[in-house]
N, C-alpha and C. Protein backbone atom coordinates (compact mmCIF):
# COMPACT_ATOMS: atom_id res chain seq x y z
N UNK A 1 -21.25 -2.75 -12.37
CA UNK A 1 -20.18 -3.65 -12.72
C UNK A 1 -19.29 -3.04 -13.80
N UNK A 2 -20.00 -2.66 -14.81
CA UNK A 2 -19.24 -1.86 -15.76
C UNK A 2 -18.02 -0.38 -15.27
N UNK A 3 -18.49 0.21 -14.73
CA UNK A 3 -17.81 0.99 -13.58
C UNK A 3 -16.39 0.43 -13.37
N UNK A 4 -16.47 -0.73 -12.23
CA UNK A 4 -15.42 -1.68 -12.03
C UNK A 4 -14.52 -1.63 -12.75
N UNK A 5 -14.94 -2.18 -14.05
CA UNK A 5 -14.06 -2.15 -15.22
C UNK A 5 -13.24 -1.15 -15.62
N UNK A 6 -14.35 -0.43 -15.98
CA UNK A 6 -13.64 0.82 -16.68
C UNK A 6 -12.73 1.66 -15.55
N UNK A 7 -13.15 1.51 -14.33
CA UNK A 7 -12.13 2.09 -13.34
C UNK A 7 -10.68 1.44 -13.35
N UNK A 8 -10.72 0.23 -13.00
CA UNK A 8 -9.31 -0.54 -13.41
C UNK A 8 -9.03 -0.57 -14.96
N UNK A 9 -9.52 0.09 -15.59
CA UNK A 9 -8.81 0.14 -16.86
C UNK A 9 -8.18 1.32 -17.11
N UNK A 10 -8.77 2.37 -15.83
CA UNK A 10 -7.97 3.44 -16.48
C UNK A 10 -6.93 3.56 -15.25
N UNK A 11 -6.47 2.79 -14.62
CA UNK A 11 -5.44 3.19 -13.41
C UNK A 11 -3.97 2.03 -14.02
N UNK A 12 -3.36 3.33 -14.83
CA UNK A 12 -2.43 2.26 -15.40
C UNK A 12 -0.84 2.64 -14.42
N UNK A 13 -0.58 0.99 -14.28
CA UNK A 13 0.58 0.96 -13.68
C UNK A 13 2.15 1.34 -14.12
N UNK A 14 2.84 2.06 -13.77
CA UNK A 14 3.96 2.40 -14.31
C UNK A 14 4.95 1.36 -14.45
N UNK A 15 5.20 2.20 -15.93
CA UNK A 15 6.13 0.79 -16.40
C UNK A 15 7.66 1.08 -16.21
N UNK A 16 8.33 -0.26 -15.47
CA UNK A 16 9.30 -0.08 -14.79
C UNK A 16 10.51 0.36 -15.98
N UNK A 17 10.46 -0.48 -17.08
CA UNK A 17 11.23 0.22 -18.54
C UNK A 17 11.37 1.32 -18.73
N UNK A 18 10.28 2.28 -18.89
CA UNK A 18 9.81 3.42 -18.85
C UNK A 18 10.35 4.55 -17.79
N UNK A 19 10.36 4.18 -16.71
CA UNK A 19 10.98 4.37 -15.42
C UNK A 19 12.24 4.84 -15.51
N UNK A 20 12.52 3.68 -15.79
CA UNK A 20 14.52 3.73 -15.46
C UNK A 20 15.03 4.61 -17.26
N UNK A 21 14.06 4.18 -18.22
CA UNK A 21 14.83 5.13 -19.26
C UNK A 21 14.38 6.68 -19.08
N UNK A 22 13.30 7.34 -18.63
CA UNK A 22 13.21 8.34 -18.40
C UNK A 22 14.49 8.76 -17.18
N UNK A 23 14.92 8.53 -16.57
CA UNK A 23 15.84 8.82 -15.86
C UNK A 23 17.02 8.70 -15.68
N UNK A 24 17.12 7.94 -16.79
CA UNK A 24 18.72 7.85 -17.86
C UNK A 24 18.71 8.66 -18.39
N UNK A 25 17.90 8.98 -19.00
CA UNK A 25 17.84 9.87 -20.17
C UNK A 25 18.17 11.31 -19.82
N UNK A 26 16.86 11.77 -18.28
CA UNK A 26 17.71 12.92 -18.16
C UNK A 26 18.49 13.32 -17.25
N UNK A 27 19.68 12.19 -16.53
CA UNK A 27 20.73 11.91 -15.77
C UNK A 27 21.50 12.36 -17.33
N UNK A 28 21.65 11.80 -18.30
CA UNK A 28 22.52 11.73 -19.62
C UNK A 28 22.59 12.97 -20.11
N UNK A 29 21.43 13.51 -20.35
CA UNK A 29 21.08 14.82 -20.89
C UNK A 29 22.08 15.41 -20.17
N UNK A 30 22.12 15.85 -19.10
CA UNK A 30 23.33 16.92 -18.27
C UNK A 30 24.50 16.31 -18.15
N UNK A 31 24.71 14.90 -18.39
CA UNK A 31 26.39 14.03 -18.85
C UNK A 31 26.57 15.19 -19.97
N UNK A 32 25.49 15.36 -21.19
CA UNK A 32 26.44 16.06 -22.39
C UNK A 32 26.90 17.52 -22.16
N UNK A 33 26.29 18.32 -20.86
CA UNK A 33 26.70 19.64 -20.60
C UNK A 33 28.27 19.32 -20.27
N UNK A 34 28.82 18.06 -19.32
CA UNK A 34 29.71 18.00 -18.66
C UNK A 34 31.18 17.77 -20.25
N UNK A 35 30.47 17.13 -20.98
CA UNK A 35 31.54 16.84 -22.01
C UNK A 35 31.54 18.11 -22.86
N UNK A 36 30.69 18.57 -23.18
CA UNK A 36 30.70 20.07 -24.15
C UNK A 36 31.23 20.74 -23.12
N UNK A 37 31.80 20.94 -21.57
CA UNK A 37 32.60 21.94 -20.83
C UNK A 37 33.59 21.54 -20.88
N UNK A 38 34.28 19.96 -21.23
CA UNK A 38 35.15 19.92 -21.09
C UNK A 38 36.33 19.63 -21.97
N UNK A 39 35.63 19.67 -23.31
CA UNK A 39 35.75 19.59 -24.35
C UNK A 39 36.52 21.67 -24.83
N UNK A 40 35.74 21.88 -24.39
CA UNK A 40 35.67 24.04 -24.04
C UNK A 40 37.43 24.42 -23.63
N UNK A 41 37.26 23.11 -22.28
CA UNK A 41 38.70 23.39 -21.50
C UNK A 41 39.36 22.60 -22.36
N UNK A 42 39.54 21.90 -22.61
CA UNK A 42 40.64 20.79 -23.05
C UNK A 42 41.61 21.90 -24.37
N UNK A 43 41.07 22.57 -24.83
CA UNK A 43 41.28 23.55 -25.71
C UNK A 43 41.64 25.11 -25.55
N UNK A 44 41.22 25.80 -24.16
CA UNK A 44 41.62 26.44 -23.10
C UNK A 44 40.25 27.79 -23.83
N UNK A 45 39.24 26.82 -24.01
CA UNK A 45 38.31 28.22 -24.49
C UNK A 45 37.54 28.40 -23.43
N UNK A 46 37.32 28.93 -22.31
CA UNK A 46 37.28 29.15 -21.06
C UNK A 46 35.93 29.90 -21.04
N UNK A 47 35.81 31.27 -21.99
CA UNK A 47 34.45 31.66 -22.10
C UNK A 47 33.27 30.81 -22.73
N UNK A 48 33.93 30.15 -23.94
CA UNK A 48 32.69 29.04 -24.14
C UNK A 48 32.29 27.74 -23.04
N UNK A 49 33.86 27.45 -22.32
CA UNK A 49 33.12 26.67 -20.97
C UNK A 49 32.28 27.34 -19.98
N UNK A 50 32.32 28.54 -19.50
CA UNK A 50 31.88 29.55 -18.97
C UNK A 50 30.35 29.40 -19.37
N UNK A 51 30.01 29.61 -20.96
CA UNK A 51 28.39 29.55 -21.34
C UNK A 51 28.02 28.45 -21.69
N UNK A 52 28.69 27.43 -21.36
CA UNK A 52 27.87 26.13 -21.45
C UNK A 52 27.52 25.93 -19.73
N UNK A 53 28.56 26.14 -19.19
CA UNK A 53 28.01 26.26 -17.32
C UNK A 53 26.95 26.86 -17.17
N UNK A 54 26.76 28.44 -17.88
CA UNK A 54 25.48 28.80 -17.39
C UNK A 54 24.39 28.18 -17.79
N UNK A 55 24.40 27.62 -19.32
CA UNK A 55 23.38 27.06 -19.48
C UNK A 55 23.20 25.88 -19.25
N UNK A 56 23.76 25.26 -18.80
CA UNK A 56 23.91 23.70 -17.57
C UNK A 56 22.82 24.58 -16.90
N UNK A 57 23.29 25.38 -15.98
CA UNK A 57 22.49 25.67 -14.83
C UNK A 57 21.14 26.23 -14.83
N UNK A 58 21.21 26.77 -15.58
CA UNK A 58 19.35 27.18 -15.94
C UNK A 58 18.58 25.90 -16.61
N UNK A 59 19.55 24.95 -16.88
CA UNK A 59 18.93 23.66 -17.42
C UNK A 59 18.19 22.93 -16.58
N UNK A 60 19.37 23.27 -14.69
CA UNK A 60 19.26 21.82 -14.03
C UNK A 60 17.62 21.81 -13.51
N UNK A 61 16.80 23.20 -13.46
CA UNK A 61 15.53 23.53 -12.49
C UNK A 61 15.12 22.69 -13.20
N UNK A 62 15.19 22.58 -14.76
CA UNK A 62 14.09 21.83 -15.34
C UNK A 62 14.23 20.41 -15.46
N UNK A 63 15.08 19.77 -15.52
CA UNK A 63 15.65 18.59 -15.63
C UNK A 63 15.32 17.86 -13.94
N UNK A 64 15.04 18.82 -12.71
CA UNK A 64 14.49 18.72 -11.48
C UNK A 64 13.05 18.40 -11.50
N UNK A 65 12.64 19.53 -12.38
CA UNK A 65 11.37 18.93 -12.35
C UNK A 65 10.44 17.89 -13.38
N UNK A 66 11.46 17.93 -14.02
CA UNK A 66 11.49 16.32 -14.80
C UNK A 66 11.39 15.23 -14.30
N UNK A 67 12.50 15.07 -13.49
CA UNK A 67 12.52 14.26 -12.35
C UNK A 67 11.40 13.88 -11.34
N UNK A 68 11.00 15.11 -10.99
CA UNK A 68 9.97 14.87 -9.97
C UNK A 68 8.49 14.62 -10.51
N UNK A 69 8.09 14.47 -11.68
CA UNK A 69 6.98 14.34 -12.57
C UNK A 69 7.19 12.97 -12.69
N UNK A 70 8.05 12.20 -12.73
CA UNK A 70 8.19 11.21 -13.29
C UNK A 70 7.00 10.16 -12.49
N UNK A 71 6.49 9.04 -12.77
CA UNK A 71 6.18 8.46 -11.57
C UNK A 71 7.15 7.16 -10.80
N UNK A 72 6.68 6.84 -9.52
CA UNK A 72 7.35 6.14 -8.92
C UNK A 72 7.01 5.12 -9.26
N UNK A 73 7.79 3.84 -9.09
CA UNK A 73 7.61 2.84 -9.02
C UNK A 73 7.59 2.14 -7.41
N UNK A 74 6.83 1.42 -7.59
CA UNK A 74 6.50 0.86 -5.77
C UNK A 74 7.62 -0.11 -5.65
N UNK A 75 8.09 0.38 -4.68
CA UNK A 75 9.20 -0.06 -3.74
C UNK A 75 10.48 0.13 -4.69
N UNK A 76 10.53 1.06 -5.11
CA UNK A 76 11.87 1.46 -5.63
C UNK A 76 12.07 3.13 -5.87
N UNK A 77 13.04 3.70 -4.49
CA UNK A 77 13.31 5.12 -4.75
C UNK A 77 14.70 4.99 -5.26
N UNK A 78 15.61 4.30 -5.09
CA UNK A 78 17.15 4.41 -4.95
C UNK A 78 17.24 5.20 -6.51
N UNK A 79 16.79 5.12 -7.18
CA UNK A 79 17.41 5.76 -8.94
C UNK A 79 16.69 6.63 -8.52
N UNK A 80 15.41 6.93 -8.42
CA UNK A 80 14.83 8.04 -8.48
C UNK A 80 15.55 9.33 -7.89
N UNK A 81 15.87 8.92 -6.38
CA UNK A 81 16.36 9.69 -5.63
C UNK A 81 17.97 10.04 -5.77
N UNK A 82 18.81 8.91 -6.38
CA UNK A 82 19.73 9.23 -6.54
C UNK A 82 20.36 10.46 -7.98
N UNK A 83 19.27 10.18 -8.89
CA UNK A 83 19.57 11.18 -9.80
C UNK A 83 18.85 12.47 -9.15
N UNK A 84 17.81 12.82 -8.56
CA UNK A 84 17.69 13.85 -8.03
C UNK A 84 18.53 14.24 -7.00
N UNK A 85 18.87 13.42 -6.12
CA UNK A 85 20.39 14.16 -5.23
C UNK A 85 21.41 14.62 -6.18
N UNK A 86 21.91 13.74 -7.23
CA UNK A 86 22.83 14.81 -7.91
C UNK A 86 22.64 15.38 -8.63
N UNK A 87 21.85 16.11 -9.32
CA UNK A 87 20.99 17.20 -10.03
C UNK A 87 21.36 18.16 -9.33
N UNK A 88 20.63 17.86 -7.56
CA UNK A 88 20.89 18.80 -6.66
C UNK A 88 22.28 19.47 -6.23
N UNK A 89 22.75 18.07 -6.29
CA UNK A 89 24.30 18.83 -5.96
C UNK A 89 25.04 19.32 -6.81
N UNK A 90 24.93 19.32 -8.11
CA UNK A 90 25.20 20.29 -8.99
C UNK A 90 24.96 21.32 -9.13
N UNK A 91 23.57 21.46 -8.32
CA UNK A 91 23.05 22.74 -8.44
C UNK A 91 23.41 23.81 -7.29
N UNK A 92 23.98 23.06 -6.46
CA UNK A 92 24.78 23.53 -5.34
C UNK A 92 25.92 24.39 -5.88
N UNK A 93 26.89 23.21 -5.99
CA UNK A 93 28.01 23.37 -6.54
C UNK A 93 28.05 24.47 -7.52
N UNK A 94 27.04 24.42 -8.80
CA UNK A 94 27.06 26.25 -9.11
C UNK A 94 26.92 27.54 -8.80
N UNK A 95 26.19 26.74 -7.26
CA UNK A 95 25.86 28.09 -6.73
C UNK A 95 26.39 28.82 -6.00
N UNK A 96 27.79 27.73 -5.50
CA UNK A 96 28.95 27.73 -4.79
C UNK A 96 30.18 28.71 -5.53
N UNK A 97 30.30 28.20 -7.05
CA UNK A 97 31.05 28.30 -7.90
C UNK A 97 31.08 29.33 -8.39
N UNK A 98 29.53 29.90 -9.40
CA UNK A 98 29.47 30.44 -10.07
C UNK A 98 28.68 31.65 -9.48
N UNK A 99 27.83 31.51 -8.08
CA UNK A 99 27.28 32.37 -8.04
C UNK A 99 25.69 32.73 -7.97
């Protein structure tokens, strides 16, 4: 009986709070690459937009697998998946872009 217990005590359910701010957070995190590039241009400093792109992009693998560590919540992919589609397509798009 004790077993029982201690088994459901250690199977903890993900907390949906938890959830959605981990994935704000690092949806946001790569919002600030987009304003420090454009902040670069707005000013016409082109090589410092240039090295904030690259390091956007060596950012995004990890910020991917951030993502995918996270846990799910039951019956809800739409955030999950939607910040990982555009992670992805950013990561496209540099690879399109930059190379």
């Amino acid at each position: 009986m004790l077993s029982f217990f201690f088994g459901c005590a250690t199977k903890a359910k993900p907390d949906p709070i938890k959830y959605g701010n981990e994935l704000m957070a690092t949806l946001n995190g790569n919002g600030l690459y987009i304003d420090r590039m454009n902040e670069a241009l707005a000013v016409r400093n082109y090589d410092k937009a240039e090295a904030i792109s690259r390091k956007w992009e060596e950012q995004l693998d990890s910020s991917l697998a951030d993502v995918a560590k996270i846990l799910p919540i039951e019956h809800e992919t739409g955030l999950k998946n939607a910040v990982e589609k555009g992670l992805r397509a950013i990561s496209i798009l540099f690879k399109l872009i930059i190379g």
